[in-house]
Protein backbone atom coordinates (compact mmCIF):
# COMPACT_ATOMS: atom_id res chain seq x y z
CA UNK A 1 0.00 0.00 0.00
CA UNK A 2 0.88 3.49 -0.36
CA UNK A 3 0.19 7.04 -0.15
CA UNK A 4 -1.77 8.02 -3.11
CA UNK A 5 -2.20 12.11 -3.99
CA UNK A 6 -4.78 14.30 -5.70
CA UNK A 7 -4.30 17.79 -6.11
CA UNK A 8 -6.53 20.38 -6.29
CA UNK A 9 -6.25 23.39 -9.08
CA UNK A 10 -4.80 26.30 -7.32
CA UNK A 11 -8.07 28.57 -6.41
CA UNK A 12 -7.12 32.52 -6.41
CA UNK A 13 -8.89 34.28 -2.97
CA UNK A 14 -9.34 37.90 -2.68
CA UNK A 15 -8.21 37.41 1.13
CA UNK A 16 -5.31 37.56 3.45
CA UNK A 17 -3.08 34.53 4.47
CA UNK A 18 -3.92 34.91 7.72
CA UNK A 19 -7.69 35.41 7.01
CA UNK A 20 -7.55 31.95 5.59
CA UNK A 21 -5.53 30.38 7.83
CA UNK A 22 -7.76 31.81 11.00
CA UNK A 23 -10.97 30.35 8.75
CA UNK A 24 -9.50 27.02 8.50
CA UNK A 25 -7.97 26.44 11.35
CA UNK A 26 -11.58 26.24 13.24
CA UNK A 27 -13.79 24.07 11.63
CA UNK A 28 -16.86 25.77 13.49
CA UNK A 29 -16.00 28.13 10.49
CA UNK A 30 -17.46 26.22 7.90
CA UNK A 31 -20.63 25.48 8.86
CA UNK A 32 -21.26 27.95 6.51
CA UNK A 33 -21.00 25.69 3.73
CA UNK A 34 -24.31 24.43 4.55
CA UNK A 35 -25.70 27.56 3.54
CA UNK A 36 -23.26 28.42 0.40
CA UNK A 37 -24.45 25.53 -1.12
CA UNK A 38 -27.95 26.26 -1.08
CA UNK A 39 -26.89 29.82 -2.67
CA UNK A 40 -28.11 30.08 -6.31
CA UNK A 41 -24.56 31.55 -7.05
CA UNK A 42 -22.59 28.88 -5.59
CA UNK A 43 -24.73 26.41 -7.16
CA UNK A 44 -24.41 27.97 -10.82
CA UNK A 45 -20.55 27.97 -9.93
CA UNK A 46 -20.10 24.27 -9.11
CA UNK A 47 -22.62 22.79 -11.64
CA UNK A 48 -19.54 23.82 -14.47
CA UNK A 49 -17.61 21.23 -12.32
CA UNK A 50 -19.85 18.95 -10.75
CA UNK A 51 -23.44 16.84 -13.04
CA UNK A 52 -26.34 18.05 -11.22
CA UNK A 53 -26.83 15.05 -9.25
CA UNK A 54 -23.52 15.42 -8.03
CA UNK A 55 -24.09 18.66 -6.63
CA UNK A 56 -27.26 17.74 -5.17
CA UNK A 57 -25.68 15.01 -2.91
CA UNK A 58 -22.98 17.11 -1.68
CA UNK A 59 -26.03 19.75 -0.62
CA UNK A 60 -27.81 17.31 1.18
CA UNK A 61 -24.64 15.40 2.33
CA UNK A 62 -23.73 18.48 3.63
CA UNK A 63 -27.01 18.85 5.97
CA UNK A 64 -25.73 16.02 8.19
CA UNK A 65 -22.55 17.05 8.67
CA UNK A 66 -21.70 18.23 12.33
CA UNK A 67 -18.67 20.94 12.72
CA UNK A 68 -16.36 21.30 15.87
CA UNK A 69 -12.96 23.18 16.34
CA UNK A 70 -10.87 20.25 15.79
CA UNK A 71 -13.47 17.58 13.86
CA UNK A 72 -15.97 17.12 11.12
CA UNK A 73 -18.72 14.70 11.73
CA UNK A 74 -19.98 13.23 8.63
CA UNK A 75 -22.88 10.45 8.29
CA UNK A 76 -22.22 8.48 5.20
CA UNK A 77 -23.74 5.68 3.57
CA UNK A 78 -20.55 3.33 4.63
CA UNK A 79 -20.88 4.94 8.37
CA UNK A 80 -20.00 7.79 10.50
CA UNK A 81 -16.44 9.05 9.52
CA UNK A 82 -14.65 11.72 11.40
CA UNK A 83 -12.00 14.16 9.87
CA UNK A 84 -10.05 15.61 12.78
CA UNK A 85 -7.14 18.61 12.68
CA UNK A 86 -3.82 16.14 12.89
CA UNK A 87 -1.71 19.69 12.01
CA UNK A 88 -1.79 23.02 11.93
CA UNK A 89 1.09 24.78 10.35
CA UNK A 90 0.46 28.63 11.27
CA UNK A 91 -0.54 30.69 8.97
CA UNK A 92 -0.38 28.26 5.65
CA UNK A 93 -1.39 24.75 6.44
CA UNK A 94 -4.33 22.94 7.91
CA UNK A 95 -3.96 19.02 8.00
CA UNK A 96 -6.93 16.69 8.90
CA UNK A 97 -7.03 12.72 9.04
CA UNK A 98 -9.99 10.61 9.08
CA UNK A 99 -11.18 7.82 11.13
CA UNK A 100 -13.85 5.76 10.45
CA UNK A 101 -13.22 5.55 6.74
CA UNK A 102 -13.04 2.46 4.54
CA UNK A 103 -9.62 3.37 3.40
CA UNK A 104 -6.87 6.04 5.54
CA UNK A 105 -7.69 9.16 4.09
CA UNK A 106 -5.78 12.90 4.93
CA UNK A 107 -6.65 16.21 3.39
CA UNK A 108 -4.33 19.51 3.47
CA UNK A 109 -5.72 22.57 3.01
CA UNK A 110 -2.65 24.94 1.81
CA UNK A 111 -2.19 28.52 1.65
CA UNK A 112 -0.32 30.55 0.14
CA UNK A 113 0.24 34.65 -0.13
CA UNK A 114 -0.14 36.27 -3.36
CA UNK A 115 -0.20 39.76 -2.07
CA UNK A 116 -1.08 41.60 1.21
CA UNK A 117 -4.91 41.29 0.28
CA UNK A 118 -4.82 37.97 -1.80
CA UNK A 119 -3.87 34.30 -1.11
CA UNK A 120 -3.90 31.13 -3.04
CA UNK A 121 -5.65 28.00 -1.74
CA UNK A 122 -4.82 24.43 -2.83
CA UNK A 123 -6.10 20.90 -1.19
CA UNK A 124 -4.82 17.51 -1.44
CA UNK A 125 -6.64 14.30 -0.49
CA UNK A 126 -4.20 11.68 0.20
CA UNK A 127 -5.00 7.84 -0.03
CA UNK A 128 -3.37 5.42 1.69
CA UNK A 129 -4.45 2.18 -1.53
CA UNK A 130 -3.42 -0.99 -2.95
CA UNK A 131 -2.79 -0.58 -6.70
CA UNK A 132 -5.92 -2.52 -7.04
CA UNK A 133 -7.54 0.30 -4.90
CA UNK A 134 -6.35 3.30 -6.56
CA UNK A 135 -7.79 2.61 -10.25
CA UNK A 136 -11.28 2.76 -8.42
CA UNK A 137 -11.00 5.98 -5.87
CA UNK A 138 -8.71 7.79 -8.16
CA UNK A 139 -11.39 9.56 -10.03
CA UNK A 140 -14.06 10.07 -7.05
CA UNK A 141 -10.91 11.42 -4.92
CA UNK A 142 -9.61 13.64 -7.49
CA UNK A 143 -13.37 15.21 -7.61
CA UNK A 144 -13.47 15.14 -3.98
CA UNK A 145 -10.18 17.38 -3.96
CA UNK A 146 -11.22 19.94 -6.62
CA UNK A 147 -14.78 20.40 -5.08
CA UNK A 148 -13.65 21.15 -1.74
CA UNK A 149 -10.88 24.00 -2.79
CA UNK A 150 -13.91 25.35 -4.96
CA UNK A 151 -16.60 25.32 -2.08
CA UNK A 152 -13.83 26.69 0.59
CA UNK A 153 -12.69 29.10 -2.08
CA UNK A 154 -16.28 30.75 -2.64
CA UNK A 155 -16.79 31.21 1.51
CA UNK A 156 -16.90 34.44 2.30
């Protein structure tokens, strides 16, 4: 087994670092994904990524999902997996690892400065798969990766 890694496109934000970082770094800040993603806006935004029914699972997956300052609770349909702050790497890196999950999963969330008022914002899901494995979650990861830097880059 090893680590498998899908990148995100770098996403362009119109704020700070440090604005990011302090956004990130407590996941009680984005509970407000719940609401984005009901946001006509947001929705016309990810349907040029995601088919419809795509982005109407995440919406509703995104109903049951439970924030803290250190976890996400998420009820799936293979169980209740948990994605909890592992590292936080002040002011450009949140790390999270997940327990519960059928396979080892981790997710950065990186940060970058572009400019005093600007950042960029890149994640990576990592995998820990069998070759076998990887042929089957490499797709559903790599959309997993890109969706999430496009809902956390939209937040306000």
């Amino acid at each position: 087994m090893g680590l498998s890694k899908y990148e995100s496109e770098v996403k362009n934000v119109a704020q700070p670092q440090q604005q990011l970082y302090e956004r990130f770094s407590n996941l009680r800040n984005l509970e407000g994904i719940k609401e984005r993603l009901s946001d006509p806006a947001v929705q016309e935004r990810m349907a040029a990524e995601l088919p419809a029914d795509k982005l109407e699972q995440a919406r509703q997956q995104f109903q049951n999902v439970e924030f803290t300052e250190d976890a996400i609770l998420l009820t799936t349909p293979v169980g209740k997996i948990t994605f909890r702050v592992v590292e936080r790497e002040e002011p450009k890196l949140v790390k999270l690892g997940s327990e519960g999950s059928p396979i080892p999963l981790t997710i950065w969330i990186q940060m970058l400065p572009t400019d005093v008022y600007s950042s960029k914002l890149r994640v990576t899901v990592g995998a820990e798969v069998n070759m076998f494995m990887k042929g089957m979650v490499a797709k559903p990861l790599q959309q997993a990766a890109d969706g999430l830097a496009n809902i956390l880059s939209v937040l306000p």
